[in-house]
PDB file of N, CA and C in Angstrom:
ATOM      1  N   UNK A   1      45.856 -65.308  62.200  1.00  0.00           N
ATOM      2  CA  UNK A   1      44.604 -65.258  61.475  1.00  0.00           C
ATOM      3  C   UNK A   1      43.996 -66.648  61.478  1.00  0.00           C
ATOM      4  N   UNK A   2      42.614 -66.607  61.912  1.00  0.00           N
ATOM      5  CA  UNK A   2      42.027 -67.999  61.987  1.00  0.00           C
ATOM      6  C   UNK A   2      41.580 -68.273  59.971  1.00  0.00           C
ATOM      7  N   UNK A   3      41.920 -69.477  59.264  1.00  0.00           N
ATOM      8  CA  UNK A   3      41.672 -69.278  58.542  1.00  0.00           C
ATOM      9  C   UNK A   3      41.428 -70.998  58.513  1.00  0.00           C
ATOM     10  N   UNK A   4      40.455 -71.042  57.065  1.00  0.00           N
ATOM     11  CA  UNK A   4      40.470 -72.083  56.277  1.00  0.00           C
ATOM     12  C   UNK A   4      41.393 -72.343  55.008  1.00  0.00           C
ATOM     13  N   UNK A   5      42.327 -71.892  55.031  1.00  0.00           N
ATOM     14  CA  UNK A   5      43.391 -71.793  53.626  1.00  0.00           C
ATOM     15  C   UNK A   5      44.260 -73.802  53.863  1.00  0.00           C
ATOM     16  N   UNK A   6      43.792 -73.963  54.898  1.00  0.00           N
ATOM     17  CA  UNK A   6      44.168 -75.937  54.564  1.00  0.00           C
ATOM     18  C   UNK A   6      43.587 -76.381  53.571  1.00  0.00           C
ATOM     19  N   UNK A   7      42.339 -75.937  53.106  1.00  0.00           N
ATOM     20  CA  UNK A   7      41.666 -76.570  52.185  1.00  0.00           C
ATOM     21  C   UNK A   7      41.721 -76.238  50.949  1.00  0.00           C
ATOM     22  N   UNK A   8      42.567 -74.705  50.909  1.00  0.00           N
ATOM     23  CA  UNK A   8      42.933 -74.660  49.633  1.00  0.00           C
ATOM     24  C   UNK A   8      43.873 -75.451  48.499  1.00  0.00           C
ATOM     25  N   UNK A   9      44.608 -76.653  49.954  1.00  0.00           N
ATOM     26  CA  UNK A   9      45.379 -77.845  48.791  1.00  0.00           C
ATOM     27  C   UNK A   9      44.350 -78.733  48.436  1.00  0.00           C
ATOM     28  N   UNK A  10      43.179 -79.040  48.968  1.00  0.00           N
ATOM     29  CA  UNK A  10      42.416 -80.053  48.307  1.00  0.00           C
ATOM     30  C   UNK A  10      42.028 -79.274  47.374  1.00  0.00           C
ATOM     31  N   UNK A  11      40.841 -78.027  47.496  1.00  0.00           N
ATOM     32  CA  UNK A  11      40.656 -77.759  46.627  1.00  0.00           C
ATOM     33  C   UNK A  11      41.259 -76.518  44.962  1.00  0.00           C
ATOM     34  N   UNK A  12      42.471 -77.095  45.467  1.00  0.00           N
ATOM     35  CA  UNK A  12      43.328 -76.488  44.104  1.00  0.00           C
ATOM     36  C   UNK A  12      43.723 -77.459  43.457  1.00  0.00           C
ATOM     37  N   UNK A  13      43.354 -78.657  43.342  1.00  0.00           N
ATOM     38  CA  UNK A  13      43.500 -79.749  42.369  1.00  0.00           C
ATOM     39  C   UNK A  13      42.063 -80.092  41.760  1.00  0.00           C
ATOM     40  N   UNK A  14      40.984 -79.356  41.733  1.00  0.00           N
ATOM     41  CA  UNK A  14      39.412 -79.706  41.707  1.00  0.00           C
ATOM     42  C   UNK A  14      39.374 -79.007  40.151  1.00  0.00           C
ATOM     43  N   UNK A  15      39.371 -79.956  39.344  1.00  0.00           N
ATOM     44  CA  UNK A  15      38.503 -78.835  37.657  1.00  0.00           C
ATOM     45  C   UNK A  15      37.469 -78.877  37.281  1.00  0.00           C
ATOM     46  N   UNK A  16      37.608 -77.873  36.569  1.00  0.00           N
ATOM     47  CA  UNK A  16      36.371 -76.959  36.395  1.00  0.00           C
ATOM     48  C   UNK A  16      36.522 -75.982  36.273  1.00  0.00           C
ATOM     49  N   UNK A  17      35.013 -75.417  35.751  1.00  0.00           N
ATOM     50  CA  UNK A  17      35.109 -73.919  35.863  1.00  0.00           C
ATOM     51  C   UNK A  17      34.552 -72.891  36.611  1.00  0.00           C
ATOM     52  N   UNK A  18      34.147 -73.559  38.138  1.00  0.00           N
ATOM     53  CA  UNK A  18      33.632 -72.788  39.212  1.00  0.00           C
ATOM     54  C   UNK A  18      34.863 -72.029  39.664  1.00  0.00           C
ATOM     55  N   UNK A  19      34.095 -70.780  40.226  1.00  0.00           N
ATOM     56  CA  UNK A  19      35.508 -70.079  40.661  1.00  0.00           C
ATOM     57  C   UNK A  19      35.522 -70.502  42.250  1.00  0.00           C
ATOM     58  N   UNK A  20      36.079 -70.326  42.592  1.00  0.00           N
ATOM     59  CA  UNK A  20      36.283 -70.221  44.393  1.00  0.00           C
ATOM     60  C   UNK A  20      35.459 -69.024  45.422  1.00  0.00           C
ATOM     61  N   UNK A  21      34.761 -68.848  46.325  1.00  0.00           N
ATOM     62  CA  UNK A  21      34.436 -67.784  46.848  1.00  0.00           C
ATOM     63  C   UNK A  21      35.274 -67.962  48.315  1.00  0.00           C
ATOM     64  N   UNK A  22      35.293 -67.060  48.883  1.00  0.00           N
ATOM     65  CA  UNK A  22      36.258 -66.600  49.733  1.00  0.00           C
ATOM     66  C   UNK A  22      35.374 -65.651  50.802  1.00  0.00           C
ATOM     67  N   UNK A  23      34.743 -66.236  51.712  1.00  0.00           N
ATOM     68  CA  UNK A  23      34.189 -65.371  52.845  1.00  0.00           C
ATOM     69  C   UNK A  23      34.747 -65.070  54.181  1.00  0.00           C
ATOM     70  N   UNK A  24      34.880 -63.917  54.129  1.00  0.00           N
ATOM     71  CA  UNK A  24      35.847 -63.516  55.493  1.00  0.00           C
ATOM     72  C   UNK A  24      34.936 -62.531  56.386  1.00  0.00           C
ATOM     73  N   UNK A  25      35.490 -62.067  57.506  1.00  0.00           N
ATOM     74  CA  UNK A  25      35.261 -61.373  58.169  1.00  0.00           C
ATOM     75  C   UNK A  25      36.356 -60.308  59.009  1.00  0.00           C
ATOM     76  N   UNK A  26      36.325 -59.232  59.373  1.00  0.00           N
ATOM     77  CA  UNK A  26      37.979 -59.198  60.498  1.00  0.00           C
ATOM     78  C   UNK A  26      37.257 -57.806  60.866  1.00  0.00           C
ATOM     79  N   UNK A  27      38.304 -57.198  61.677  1.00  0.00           N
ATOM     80  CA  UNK A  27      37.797 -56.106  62.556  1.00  0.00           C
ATOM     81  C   UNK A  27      39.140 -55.056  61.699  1.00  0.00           C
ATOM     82  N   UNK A  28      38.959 -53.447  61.385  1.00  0.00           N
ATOM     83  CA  UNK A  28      39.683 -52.608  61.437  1.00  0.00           C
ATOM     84  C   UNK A  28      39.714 -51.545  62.132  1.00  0.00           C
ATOM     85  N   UNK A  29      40.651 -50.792  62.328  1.00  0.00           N
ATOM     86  CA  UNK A  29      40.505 -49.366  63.412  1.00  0.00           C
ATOM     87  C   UNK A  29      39.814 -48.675  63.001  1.00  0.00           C
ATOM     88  N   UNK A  30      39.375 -48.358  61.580  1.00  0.00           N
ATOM     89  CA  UNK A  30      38.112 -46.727  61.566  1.00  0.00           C
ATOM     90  C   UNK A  30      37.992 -47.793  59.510  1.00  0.00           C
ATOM     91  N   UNK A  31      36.368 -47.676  59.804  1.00  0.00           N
ATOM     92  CA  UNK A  31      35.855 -48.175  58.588  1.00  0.00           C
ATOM     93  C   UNK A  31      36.444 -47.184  57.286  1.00  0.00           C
ATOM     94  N   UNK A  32      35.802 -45.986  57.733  1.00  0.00           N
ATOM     95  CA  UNK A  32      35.926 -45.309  56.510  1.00  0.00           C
ATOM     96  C   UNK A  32      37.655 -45.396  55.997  1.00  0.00           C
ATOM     97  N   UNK A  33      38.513 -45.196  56.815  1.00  0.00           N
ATOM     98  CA  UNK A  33      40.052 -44.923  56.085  1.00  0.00           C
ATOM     99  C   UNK A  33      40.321 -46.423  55.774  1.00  0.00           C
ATOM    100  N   UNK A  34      39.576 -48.025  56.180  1.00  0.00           N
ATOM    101  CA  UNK A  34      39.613 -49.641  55.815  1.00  0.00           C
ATOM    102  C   UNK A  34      39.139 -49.012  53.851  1.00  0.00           C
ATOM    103  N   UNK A  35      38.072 -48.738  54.228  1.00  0.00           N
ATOM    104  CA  UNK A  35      37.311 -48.780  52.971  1.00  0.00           C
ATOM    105  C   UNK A  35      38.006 -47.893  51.673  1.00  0.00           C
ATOM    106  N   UNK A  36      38.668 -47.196  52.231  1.00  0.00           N
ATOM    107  CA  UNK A  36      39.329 -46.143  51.309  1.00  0.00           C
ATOM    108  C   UNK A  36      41.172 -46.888  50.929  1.00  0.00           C
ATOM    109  N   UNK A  37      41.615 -47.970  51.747  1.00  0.00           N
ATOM    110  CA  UNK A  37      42.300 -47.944  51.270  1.00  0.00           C
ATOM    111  C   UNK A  37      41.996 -49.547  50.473  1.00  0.00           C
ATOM    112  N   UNK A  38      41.144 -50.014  50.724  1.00  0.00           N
ATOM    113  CA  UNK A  38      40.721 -51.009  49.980  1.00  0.00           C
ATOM    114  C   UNK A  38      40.155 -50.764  48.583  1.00  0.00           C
ATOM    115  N   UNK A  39      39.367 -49.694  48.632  1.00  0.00           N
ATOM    116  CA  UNK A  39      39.417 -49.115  47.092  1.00  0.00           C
ATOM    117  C   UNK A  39      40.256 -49.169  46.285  1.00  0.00           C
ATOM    118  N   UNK A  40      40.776 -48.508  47.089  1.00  0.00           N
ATOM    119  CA  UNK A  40      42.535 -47.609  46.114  1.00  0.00           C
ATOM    120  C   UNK A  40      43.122 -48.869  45.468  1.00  0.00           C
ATOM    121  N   UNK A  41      43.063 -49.829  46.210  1.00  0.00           N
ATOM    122  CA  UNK A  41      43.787 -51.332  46.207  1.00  0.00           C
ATOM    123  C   UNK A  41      43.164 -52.131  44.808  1.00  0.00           C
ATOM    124  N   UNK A  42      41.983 -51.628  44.729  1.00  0.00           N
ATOM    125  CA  UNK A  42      41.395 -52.435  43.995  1.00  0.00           C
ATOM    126  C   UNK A  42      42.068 -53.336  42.564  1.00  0.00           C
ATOM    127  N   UNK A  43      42.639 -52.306  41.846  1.00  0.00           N
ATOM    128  CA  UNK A  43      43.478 -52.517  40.574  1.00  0.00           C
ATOM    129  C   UNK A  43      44.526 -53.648  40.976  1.00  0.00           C
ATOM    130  N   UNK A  44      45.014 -53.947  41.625  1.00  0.00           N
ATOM    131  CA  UNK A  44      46.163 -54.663  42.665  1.00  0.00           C
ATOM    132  C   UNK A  44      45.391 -56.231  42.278  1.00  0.00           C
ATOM    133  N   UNK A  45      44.267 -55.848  43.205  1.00  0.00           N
ATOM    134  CA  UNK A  45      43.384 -57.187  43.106  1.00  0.00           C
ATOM    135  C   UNK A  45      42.838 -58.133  42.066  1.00  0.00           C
ATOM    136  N   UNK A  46      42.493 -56.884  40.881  1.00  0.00           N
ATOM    137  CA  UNK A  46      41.675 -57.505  39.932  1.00  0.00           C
ATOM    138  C   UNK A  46      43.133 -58.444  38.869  1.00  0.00           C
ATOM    139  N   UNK A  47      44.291 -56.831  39.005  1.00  0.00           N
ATOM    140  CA  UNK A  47      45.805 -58.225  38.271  1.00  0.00           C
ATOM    141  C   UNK A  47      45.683 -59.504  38.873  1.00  0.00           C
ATOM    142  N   UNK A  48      45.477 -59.912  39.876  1.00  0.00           N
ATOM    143  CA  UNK A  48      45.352 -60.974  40.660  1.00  0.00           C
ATOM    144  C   UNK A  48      44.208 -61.953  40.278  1.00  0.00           C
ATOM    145  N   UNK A  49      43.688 -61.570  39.633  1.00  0.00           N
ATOM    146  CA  UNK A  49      41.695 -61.851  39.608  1.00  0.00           C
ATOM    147  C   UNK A  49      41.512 -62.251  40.758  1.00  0.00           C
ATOM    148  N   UNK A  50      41.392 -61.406  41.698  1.00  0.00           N
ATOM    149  CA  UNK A  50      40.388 -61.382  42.393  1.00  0.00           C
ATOM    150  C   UNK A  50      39.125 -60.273  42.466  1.00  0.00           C
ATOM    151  N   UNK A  51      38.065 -61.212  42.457  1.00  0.00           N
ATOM    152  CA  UNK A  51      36.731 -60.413  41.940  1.00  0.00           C
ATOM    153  C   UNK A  51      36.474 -59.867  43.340  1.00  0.00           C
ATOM    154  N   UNK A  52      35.795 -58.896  43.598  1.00  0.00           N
ATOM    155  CA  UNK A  52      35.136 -58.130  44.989  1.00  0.00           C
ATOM    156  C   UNK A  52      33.533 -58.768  45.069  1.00  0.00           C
ATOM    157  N   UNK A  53      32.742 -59.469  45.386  1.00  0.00           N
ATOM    158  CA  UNK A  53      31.297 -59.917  45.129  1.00  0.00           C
ATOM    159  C   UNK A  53      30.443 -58.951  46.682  1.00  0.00           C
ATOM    160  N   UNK A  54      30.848 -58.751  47.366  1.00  0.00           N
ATOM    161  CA  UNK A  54      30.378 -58.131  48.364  1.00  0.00           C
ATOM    162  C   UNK A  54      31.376 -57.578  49.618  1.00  0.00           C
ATOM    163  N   UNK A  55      31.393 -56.414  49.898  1.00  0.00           N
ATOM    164  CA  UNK A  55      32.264 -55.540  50.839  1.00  0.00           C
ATOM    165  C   UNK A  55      31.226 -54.674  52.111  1.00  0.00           C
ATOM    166  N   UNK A  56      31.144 -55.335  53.205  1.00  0.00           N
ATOM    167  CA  UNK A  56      30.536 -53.866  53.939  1.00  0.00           C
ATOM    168  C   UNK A  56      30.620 -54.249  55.040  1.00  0.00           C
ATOM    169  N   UNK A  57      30.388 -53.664  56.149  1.00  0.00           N
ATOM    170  CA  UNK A  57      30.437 -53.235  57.619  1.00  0.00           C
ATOM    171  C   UNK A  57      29.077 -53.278  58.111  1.00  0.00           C
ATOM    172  N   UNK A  58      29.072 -54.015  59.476  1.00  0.00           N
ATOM    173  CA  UNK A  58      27.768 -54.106  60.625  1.00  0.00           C
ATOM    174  C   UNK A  58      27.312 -52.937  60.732  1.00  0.00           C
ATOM    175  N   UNK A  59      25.834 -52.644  61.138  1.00  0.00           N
ATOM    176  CA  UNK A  59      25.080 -51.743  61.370  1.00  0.00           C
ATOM    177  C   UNK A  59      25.891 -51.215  62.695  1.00  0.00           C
ATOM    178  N   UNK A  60      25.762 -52.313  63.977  1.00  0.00           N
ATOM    179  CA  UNK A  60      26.322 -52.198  64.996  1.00  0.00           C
ATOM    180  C   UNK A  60      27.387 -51.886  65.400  1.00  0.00           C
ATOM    181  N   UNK A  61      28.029 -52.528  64.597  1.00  0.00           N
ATOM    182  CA  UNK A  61      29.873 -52.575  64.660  1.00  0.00           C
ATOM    183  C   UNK A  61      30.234 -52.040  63.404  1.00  0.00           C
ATOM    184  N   UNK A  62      30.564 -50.910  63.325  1.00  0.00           N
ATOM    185  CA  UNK A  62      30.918 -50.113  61.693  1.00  0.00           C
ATOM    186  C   UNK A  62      32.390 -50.674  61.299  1.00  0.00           C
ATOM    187  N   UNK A  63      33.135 -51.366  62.639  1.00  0.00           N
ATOM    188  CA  UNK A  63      34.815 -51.624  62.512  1.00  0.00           C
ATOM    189  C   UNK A  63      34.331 -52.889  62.142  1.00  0.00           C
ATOM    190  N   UNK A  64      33.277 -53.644  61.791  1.00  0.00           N
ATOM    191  CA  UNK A  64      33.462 -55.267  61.760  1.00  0.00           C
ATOM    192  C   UNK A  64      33.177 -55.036  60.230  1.00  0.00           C
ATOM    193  N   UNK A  65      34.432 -56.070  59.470  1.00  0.00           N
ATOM    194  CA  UNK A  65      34.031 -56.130  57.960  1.00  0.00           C
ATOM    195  C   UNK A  65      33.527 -57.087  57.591  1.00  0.00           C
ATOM    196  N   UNK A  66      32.917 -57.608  56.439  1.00  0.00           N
ATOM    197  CA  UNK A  66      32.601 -58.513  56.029  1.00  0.00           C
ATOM    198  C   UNK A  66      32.555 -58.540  54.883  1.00  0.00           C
ATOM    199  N   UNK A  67      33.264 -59.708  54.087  1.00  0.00           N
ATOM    200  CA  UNK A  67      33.869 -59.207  52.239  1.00  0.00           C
ATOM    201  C   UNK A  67      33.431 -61.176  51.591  1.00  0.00           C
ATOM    202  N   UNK A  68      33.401 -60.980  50.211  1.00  0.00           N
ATOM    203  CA  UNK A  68      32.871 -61.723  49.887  1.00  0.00           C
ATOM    204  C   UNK A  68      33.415 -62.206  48.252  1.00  0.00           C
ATOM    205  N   UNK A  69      34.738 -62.686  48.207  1.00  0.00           N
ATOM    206  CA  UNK A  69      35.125 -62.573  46.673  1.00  0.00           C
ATOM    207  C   UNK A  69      35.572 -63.517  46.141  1.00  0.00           C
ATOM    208  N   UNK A  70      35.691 -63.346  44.968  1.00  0.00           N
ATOM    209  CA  UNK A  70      36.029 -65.056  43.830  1.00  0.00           C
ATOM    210  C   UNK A  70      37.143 -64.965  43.575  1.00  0.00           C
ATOM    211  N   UNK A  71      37.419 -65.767  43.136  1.00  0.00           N
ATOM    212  CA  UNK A  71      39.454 -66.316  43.096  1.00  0.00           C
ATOM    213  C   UNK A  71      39.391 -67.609  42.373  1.00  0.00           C
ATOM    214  N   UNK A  72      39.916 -67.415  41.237  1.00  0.00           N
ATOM    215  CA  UNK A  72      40.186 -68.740  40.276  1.00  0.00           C
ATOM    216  C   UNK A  72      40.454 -70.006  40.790  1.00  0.00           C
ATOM    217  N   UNK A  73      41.122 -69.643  42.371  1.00  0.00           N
ATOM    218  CA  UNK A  73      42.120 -71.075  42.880  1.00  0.00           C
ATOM    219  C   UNK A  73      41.832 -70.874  44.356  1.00  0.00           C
ATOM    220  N   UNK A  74      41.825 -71.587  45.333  1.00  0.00           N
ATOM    221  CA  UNK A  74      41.368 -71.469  46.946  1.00  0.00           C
ATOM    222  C   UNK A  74      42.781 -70.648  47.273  1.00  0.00           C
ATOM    223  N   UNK A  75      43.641 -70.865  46.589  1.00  0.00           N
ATOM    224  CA  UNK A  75      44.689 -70.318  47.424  1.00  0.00           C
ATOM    225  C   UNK A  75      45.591 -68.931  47.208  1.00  0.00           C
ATOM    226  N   UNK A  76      44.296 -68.605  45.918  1.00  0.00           N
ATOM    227  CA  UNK A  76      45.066 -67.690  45.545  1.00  0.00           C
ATOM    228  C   UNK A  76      44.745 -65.883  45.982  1.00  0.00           C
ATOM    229  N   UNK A  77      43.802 -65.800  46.884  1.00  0.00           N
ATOM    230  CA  UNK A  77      44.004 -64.649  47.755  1.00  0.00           C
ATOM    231  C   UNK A  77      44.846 -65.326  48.878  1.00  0.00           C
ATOM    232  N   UNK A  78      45.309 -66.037  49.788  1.00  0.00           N
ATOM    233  CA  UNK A  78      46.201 -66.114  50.378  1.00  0.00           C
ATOM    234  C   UNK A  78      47.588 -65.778  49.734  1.00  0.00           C
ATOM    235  N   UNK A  79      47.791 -66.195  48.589  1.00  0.00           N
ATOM    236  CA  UNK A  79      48.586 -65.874  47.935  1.00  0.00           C
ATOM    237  C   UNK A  79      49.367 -64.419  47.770  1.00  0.00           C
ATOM    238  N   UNK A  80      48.196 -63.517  47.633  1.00  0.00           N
ATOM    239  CA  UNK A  80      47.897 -62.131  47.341  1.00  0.00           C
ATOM    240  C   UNK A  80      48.036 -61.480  48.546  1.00  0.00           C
ATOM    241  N   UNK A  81      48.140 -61.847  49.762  1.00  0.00           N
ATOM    242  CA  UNK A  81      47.943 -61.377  51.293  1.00  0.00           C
ATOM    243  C   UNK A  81      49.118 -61.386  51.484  1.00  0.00           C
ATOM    244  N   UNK A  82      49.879 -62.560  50.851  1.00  0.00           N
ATOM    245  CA  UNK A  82      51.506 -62.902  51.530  1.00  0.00           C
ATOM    246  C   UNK A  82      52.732 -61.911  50.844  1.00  0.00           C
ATOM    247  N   UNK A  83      52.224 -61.176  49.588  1.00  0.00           N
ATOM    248  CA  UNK A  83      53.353 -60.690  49.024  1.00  0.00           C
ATOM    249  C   UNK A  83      53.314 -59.546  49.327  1.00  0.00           C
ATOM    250  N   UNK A  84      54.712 -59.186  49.768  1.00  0.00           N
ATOM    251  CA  UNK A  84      55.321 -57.803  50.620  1.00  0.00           C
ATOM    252  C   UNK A  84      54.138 -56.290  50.302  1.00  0.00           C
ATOM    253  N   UNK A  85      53.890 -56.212  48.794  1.00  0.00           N
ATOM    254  CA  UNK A  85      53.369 -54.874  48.666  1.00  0.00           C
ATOM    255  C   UNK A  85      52.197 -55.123  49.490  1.00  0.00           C
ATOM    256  N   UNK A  86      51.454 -56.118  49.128  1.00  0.00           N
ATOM    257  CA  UNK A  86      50.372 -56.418  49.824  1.00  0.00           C
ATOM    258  C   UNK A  86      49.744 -56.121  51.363  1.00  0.00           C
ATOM    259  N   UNK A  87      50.740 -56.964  51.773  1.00  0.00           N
ATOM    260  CA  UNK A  87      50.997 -56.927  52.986  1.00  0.00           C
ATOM    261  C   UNK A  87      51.229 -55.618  53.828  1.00  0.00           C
ATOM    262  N   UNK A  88      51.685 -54.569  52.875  1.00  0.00           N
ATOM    263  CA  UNK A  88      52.178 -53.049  53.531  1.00  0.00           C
ATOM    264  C   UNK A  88      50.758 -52.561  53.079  1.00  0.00           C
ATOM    265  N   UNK A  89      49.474 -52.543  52.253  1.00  0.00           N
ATOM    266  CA  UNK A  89      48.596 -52.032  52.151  1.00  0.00           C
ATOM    267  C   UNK A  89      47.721 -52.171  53.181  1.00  0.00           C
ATOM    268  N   UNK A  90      47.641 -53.944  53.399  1.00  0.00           N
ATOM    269  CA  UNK A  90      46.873 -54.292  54.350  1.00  0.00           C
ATOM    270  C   UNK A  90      47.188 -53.757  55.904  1.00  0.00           C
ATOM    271  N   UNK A  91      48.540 -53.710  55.875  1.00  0.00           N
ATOM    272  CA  UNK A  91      48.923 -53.091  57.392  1.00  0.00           C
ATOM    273  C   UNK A  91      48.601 -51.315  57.491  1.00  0.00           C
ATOM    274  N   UNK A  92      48.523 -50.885  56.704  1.00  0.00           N
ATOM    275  CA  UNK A  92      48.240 -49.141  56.463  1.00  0.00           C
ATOM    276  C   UNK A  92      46.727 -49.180  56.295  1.00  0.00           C
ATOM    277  N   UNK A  93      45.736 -49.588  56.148  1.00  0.00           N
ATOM    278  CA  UNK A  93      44.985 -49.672  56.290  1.00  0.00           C
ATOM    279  C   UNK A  93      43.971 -49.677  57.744  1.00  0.00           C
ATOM    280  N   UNK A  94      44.768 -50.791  58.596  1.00  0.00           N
ATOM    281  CA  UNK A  94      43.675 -50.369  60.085  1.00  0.00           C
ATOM    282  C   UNK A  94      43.240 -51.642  59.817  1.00  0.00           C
ATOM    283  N   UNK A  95      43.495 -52.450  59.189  1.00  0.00           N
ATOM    284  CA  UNK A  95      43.085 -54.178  59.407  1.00  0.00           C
ATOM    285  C   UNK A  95      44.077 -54.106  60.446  1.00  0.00           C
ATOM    286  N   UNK A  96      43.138 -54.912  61.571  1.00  0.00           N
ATOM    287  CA  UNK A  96      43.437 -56.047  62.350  1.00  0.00           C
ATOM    288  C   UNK A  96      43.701 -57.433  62.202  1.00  0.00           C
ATOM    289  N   UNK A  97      45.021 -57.677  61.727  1.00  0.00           N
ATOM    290  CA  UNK A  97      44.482 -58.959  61.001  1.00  0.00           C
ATOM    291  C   UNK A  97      44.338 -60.578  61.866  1.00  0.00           C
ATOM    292  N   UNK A  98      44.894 -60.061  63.330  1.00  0.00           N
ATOM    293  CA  UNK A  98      44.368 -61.260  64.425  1.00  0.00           C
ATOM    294  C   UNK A  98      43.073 -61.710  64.409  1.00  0.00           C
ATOM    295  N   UNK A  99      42.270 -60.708  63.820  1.00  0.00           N
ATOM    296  CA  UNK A  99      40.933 -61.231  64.069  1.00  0.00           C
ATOM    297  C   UNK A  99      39.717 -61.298  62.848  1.00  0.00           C
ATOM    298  N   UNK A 100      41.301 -61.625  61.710  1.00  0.00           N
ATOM    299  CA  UNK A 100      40.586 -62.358  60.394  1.00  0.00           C
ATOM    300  C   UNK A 100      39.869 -64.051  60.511  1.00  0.00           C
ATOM    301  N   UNK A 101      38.951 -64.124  59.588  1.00  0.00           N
ATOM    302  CA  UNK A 101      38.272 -65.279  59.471  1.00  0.00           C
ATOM    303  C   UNK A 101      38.110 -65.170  58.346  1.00  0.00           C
ATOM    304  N   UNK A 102      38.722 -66.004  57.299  1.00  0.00           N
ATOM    305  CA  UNK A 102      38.385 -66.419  55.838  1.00  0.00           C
ATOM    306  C   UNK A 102      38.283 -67.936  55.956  1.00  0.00           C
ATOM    307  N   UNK A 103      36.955 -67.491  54.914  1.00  0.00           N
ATOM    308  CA  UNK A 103      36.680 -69.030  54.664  1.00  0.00           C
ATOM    309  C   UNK A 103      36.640 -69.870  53.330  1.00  0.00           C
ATOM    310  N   UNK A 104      37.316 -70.903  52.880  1.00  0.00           N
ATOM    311  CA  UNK A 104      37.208 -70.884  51.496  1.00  0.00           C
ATOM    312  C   UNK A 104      36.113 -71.920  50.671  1.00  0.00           C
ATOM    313  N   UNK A 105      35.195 -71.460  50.196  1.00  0.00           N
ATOM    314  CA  UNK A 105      33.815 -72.051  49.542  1.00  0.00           C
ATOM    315  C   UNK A 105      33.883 -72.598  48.129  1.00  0.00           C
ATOM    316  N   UNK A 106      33.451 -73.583  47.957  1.00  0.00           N
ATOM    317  CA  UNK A 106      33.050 -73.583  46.362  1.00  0.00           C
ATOM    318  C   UNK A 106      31.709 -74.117  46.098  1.00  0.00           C
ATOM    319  N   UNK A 107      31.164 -73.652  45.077  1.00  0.00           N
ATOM    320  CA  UNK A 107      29.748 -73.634  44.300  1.00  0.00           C
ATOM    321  C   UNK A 107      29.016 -75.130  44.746  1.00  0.00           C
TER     322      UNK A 107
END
């Protein structure tokens, strides 16, 4: 996964009370069963706080995602990606995850 998560050690020592945004992109095998199991997931996420700020798919490319969410700490959806349950959602799902791109933003 091409990612920016290096920068989540600089910026996980930064205070304040901006949250982190987290812009990614990646490709899955069939949108609709991505989207359905990302739903389902949702509750998973929010224990985590991670907020959802924007979720959807190319006009062109219905398999290309593009998601958009807040996270208290840069590192803490990586965090959330790495632990086993996680990881078995994301793989049942139809993410591709070779051809993730997260990027990590702040305000």
């Amino acid at each position: 996964m091409k990612s920016e998560w290096s920068l989540a050690n600089k910026l996980k020592n930064q205070k304040g009370d901006n949250m982190v945004k987290i812009v990614g992109s990646f490709e899955v095998n069939d949108w609709a069963h991505w989207k359905n199991g990302f739903d389902n997931h949702a509750e998973a996420r929010e224990k985590a706080s991670i907020k959802t700020i924007y979720v959807g798919n190319e006009i062109d490319n219905p398999n290309k995602v593009h998601i958009v969410m807040e996270t208290p700490e840069a590192d803490t959806m990586q965090k959330f990606m790495q632990q086993p349950e996680n990881q078995e959602a994301i793989k049942n799902s139809g993410h591709k995850q070779e051809t993730s791109i997260m990027i990590v933003c702040s305000d």
